[in-house]
PDB file of N, CA and C in Angstrom:
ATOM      1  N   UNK A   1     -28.719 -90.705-226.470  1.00  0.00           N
ATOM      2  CA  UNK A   1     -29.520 -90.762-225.257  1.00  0.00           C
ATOM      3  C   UNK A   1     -30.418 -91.994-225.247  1.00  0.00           C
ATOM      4  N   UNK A   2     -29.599 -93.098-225.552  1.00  0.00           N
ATOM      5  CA  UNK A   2     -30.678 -94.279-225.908  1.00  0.00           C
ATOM      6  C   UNK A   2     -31.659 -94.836-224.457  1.00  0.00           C
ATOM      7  N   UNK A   3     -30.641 -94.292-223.094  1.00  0.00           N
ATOM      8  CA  UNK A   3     -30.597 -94.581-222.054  1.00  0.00           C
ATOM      9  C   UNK A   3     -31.978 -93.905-221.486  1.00  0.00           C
ATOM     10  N   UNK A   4     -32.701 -92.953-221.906  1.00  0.00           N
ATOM     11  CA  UNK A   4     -33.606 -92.054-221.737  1.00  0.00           C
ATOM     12  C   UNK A   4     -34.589 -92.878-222.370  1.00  0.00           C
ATOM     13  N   UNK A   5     -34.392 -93.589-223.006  1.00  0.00           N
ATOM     14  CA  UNK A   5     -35.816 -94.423-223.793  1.00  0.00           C
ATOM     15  C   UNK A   5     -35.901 -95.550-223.740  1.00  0.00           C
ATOM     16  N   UNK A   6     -34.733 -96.187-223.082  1.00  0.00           N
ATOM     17  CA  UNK A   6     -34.576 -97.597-222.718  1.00  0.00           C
ATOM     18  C   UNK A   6     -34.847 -97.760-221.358  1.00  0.00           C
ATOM     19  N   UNK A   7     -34.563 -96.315-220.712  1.00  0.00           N
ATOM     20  CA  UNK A   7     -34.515 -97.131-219.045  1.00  0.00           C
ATOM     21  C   UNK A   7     -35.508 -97.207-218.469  1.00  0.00           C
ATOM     22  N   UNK A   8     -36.051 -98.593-217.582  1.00  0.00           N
ATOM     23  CA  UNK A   8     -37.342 -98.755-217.216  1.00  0.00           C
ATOM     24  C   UNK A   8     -37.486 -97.887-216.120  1.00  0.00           C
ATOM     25  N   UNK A   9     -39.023 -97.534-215.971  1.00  0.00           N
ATOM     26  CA  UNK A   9     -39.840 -96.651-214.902  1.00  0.00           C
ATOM     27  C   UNK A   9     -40.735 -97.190-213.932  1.00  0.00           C
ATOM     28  N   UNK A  10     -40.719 -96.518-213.127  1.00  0.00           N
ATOM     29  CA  UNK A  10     -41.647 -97.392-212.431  1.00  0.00           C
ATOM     30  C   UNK A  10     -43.336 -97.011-212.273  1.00  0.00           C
ATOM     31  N   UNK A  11     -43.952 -97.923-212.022  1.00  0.00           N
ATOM     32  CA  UNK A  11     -45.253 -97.433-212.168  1.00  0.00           C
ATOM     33  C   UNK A  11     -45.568 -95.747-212.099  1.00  0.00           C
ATOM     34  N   UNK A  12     -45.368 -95.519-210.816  1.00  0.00           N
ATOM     35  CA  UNK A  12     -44.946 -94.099-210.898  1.00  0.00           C
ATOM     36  C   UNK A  12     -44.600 -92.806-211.389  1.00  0.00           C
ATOM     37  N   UNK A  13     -43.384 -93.268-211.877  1.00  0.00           N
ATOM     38  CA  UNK A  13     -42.351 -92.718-212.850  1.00  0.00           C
ATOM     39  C   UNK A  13     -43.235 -92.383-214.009  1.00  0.00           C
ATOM     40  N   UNK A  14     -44.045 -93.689-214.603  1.00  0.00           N
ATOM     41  CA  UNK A  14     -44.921 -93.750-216.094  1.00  0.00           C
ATOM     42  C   UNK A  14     -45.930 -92.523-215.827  1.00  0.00           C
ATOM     43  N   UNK A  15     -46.742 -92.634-214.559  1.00  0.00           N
ATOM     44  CA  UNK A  15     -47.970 -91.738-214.021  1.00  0.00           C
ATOM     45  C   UNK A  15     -47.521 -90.441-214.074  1.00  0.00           C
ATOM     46  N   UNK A  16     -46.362 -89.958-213.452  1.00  0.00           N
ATOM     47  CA  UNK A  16     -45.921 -88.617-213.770  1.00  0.00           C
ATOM     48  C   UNK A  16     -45.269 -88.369-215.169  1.00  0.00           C
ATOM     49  N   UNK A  17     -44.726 -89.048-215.882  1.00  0.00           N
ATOM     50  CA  UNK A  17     -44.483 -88.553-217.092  1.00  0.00           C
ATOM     51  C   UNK A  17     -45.910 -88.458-217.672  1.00  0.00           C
ATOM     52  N   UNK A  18     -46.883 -89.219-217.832  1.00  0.00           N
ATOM     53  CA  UNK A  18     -47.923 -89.193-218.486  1.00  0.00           C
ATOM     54  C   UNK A  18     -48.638 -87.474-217.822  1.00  0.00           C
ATOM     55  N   UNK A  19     -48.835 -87.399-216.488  1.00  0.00           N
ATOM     56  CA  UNK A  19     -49.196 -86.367-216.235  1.00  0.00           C
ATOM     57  C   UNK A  19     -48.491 -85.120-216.752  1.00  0.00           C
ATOM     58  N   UNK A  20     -47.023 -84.924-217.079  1.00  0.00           N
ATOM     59  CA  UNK A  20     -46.392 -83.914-217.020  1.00  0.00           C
ATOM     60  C   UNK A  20     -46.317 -84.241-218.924  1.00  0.00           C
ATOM     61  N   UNK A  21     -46.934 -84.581-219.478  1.00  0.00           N
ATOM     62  CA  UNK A  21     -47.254 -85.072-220.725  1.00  0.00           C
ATOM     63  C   UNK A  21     -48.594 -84.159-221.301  1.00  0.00           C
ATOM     64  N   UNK A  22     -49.497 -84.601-220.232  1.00  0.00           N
ATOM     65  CA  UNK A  22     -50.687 -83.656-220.431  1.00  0.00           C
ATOM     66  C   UNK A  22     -50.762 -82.453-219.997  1.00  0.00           C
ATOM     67  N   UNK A  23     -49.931 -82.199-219.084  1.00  0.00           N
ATOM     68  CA  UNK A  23     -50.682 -81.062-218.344  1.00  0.00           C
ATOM     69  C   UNK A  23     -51.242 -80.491-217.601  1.00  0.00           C
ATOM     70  N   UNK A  24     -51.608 -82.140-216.967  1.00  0.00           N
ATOM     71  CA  UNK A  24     -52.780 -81.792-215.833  1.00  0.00           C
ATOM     72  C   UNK A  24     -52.843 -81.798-214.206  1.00  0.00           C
ATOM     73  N   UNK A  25     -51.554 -81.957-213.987  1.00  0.00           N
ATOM     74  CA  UNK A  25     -50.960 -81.480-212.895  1.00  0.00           C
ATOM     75  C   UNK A  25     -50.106 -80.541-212.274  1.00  0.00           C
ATOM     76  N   UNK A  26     -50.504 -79.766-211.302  1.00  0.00           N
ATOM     77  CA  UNK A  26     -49.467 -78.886-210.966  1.00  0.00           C
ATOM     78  C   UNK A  26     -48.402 -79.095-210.295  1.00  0.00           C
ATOM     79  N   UNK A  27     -47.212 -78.734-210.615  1.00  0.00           N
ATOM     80  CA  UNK A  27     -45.820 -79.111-210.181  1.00  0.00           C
ATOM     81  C   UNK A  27     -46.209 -79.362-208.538  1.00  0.00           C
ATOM     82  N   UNK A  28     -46.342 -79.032-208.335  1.00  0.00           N
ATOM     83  CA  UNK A  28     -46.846 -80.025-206.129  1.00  0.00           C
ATOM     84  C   UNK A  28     -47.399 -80.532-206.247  1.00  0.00           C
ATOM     85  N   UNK A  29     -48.390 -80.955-207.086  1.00  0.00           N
ATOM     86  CA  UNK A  29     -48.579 -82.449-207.251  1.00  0.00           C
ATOM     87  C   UNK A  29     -47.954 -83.509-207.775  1.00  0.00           C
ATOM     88  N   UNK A  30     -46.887 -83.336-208.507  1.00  0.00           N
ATOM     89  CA  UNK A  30     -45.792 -84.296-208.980  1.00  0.00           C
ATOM     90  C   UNK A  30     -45.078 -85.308-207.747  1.00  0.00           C
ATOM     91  N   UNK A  31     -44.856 -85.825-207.440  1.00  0.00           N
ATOM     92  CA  UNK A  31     -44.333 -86.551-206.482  1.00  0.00           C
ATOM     93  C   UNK A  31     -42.448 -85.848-207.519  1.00  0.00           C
ATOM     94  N   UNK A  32     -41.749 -85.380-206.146  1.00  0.00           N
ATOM     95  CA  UNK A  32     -40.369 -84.890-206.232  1.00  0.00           C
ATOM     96  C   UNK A  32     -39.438 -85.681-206.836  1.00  0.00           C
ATOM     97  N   UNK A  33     -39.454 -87.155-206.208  1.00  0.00           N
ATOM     98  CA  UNK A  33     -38.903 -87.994-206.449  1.00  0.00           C
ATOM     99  C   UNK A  33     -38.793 -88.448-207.959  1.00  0.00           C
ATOM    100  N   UNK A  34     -40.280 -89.279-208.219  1.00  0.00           N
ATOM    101  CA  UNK A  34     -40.605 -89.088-210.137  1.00  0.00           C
ATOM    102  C   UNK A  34     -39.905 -88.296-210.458  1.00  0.00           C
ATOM    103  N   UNK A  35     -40.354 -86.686-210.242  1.00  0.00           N
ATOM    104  CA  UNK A  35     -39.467 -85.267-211.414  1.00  0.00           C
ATOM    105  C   UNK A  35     -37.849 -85.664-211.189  1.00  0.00           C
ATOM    106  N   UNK A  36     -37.174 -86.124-210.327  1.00  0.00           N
ATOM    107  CA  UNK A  36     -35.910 -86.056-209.843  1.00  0.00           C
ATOM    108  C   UNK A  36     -35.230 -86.983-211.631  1.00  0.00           C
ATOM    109  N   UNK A  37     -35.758 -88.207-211.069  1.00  0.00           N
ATOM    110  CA  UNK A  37     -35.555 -89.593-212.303  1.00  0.00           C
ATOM    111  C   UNK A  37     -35.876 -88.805-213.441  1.00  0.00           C
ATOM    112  N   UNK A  38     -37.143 -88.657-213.576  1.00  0.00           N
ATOM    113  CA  UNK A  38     -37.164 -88.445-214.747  1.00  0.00           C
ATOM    114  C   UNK A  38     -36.229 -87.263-215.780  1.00  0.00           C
ATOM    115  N   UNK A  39     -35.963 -86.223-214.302  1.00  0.00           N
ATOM    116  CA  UNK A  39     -34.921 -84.981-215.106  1.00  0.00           C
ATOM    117  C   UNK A  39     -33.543 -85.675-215.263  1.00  0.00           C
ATOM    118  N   UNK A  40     -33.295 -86.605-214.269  1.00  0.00           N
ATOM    119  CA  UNK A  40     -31.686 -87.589-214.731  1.00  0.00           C
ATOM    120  C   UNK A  40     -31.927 -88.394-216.290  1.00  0.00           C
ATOM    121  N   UNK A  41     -33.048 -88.378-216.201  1.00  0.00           N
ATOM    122  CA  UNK A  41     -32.729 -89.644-217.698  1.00  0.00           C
ATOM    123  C   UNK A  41     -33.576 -88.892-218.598  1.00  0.00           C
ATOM    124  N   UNK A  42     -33.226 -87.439-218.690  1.00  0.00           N
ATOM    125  CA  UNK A  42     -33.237 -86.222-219.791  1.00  0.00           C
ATOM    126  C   UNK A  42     -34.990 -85.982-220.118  1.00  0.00           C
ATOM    127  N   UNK A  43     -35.448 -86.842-219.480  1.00  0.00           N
ATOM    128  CA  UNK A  43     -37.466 -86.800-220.296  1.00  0.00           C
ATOM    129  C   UNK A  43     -38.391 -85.571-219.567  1.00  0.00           C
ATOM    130  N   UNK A  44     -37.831 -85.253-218.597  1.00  0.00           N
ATOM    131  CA  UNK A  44     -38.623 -83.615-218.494  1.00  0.00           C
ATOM    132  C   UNK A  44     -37.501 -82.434-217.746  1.00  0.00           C
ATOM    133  N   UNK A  45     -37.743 -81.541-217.960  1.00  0.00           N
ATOM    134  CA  UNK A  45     -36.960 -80.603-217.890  1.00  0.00           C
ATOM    135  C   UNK A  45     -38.030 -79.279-217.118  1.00  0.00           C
ATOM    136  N   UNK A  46     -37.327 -78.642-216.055  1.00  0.00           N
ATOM    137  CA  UNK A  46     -38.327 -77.900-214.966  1.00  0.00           C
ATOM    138  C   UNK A  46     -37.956 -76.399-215.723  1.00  0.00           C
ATOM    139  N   UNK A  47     -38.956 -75.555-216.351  1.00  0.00           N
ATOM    140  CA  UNK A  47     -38.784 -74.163-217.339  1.00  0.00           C
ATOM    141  C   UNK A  47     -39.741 -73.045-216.294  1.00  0.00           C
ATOM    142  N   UNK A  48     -38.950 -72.480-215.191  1.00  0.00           N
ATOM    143  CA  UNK A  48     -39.791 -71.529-214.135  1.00  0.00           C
ATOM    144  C   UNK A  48     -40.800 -72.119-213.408  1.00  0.00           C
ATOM    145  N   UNK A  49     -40.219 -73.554-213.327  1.00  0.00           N
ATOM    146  CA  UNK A  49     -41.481 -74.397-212.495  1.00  0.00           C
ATOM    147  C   UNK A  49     -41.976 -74.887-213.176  1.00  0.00           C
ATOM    148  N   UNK A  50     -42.153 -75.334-214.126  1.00  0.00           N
ATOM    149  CA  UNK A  50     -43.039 -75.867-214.917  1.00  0.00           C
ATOM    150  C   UNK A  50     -41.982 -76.843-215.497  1.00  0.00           C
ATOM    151  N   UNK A  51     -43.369 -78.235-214.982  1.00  0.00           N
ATOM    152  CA  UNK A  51     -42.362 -79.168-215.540  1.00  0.00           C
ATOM    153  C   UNK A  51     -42.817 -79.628-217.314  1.00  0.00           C
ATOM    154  N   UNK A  52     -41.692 -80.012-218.119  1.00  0.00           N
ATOM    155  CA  UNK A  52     -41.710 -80.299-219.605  1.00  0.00           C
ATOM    156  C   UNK A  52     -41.262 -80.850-220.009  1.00  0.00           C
ATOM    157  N   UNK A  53     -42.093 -82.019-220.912  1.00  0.00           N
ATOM    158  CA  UNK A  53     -41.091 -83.189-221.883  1.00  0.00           C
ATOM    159  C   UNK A  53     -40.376 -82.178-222.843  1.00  0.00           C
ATOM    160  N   UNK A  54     -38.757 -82.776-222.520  1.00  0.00           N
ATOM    161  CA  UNK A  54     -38.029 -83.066-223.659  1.00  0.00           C
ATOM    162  C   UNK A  54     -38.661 -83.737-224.685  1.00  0.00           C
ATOM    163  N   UNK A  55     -37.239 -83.421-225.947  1.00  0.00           N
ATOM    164  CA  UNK A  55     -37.830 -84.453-227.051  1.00  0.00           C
ATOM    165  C   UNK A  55     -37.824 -85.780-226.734  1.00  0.00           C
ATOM    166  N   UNK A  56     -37.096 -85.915-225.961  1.00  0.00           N
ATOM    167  CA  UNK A  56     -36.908 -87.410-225.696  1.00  0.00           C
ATOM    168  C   UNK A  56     -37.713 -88.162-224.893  1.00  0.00           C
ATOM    169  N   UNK A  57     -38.710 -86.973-223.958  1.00  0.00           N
ATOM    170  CA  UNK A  57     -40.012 -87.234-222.926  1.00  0.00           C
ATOM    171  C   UNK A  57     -40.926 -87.645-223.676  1.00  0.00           C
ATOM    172  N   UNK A  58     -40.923 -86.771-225.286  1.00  0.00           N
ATOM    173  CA  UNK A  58     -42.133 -86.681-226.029  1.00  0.00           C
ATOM    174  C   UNK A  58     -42.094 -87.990-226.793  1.00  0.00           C
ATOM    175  N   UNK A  59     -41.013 -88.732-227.101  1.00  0.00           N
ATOM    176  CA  UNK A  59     -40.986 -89.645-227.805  1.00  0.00           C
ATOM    177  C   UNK A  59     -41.289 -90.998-226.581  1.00  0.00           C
ATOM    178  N   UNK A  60     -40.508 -91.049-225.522  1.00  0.00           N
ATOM    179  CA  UNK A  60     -40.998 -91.784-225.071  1.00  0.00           C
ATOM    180  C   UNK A  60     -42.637 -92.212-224.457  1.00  0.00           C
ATOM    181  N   UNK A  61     -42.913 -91.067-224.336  1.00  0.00           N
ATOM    182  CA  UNK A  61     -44.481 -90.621-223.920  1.00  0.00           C
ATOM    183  C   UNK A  61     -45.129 -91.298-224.957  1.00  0.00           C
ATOM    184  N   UNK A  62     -44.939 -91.297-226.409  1.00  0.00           N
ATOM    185  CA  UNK A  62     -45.537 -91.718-226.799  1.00  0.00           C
ATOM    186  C   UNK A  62     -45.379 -93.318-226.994  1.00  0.00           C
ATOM    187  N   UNK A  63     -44.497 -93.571-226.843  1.00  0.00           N
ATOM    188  CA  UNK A  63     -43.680 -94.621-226.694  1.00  0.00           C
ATOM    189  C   UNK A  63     -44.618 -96.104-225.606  1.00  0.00           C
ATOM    190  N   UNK A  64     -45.812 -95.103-224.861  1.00  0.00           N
ATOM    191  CA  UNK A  64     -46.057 -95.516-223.679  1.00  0.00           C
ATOM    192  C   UNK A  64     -47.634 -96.540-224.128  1.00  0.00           C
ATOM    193  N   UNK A  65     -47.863 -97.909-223.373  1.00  0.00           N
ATOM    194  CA  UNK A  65     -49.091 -98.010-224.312  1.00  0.00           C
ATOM    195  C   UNK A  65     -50.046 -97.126-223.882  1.00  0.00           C
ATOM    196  N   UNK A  66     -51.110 -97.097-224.709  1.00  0.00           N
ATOM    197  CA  UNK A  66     -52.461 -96.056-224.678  1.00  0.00           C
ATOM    198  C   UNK A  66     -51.815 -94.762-224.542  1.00  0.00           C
ATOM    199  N   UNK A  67     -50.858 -94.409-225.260  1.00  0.00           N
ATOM    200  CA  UNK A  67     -50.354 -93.190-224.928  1.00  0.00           C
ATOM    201  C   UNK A  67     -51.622 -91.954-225.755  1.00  0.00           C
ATOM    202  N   UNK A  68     -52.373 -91.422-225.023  1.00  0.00           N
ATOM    203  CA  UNK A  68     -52.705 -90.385-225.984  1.00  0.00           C
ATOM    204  C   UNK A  68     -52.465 -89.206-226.608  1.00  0.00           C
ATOM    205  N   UNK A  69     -53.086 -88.705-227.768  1.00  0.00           N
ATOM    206  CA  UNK A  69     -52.511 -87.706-228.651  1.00  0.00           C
ATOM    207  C   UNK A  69     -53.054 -86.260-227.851  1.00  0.00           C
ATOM    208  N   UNK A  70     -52.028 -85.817-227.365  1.00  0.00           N
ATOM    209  CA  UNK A  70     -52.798 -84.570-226.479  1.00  0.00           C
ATOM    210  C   UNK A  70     -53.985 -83.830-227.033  1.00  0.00           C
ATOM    211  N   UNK A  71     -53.994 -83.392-228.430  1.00  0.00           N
ATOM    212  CA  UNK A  71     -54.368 -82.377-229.264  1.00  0.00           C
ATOM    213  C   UNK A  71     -56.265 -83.282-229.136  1.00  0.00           C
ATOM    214  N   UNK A  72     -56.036 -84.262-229.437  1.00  0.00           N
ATOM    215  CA  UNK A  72     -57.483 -85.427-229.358  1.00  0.00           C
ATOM    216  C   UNK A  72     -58.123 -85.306-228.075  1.00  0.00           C
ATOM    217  N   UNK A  73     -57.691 -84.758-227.306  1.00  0.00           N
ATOM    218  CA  UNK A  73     -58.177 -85.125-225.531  1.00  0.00           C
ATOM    219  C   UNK A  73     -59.231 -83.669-225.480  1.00  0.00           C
ATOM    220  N   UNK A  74     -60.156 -84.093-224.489  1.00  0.00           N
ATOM    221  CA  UNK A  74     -60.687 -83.352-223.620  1.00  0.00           C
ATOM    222  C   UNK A  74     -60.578 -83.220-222.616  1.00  0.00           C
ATOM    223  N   UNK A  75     -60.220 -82.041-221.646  1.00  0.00           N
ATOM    224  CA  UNK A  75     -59.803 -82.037-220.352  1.00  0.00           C
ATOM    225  C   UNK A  75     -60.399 -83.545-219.252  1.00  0.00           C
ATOM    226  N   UNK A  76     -62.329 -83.846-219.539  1.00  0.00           N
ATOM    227  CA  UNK A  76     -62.643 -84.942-219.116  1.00  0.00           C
ATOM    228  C   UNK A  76     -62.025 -86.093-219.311  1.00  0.00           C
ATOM    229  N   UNK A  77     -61.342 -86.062-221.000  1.00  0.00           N
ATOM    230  CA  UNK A  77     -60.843 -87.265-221.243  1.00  0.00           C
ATOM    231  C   UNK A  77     -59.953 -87.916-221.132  1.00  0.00           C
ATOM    232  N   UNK A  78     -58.756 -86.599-220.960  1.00  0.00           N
ATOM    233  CA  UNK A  78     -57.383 -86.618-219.938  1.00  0.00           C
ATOM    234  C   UNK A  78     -57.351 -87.453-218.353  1.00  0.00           C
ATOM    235  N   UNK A  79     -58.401 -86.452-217.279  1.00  0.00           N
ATOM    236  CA  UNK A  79     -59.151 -86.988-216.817  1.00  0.00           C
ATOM    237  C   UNK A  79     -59.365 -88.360-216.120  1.00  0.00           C
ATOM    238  N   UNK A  80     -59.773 -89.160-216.821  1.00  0.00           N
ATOM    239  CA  UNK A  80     -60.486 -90.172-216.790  1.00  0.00           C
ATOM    240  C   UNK A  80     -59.441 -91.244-217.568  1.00  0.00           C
ATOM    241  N   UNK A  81     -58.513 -91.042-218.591  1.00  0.00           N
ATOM    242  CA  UNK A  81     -57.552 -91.940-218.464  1.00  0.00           C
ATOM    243  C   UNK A  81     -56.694 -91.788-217.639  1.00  0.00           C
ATOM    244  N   UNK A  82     -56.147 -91.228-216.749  1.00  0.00           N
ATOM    245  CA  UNK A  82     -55.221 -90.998-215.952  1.00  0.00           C
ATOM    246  C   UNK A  82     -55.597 -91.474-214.336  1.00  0.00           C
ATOM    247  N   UNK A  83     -56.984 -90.878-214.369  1.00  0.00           N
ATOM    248  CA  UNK A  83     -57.139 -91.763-213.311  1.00  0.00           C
ATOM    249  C   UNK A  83     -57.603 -93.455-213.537  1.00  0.00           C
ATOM    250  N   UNK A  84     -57.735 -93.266-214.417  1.00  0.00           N
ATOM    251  CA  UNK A  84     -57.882 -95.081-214.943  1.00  0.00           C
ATOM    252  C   UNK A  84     -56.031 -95.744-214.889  1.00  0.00           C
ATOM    253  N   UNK A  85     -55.397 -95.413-215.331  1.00  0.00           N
ATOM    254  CA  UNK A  85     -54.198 -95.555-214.894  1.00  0.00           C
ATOM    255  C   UNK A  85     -53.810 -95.913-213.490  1.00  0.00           C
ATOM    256  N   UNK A  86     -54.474 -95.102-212.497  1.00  0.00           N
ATOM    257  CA  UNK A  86     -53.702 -94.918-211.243  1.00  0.00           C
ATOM    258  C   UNK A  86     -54.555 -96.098-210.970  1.00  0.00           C
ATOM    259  N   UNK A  87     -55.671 -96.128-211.038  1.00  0.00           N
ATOM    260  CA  UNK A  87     -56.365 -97.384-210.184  1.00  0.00           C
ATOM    261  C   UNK A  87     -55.959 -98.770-210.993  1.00  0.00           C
ATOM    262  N   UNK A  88     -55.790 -98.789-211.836  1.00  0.00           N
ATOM    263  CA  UNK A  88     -54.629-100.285-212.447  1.00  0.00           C
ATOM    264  C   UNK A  88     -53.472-100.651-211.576  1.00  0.00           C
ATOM    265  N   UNK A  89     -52.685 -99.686-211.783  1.00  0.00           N
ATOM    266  CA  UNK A  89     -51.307 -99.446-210.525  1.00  0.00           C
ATOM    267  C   UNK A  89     -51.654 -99.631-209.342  1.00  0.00           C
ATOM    268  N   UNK A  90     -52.201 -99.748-208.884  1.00  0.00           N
ATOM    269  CA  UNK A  90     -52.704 -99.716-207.303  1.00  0.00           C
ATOM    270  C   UNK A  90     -53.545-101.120-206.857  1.00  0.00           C
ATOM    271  N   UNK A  91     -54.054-102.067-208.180  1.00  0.00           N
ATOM    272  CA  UNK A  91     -54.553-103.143-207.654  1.00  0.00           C
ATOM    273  C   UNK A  91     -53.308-104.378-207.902  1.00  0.00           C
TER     274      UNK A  91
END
């Protein structure tokens, strides 16, 4: 599945894996499209609605720069990199 860790994302694409990484969005907030890609190139997988990195989500996730270590985060701190993210992407 080298294709799952090689293939580029788009700004986007990165924002929802990172979100569906942490946790901190609820599946209607995912943009459809993102979950679509990302379930073709094996990195999250939808378990009763709930979307979830694969192993191959988890490796690339980390894969990602500033990727953080979930277990280290505080809900604020989740937070606040993520929306630090979106406003990078957007200028």
């Amino acid at each position: 599945m080298s294709r799952s860790l090689d293939a580029p994302l788009s700004p986007n694409e990165e924002v929802t894996l990172r979100r569906v990484a942490l946790g901190i969005s609820p599946m209607k907030d995912l943009a459809p499209r993102d979950l679509m890609r990302l379930t073709s190139l094996s990195l999250v997988e939808i378990d009763a609605g709930v979307p979830r990195l694969t192993e191959f989500g988890r490796k690339r996730y980390r894969a990602l720069p500033r990727a953080a270590d979930v277990k280290d985060l505080t809900l604020e701190a989740m937070i606040a990199a993520v929306s630090d993210r979106l406003r990078k992407t957007t200028d």
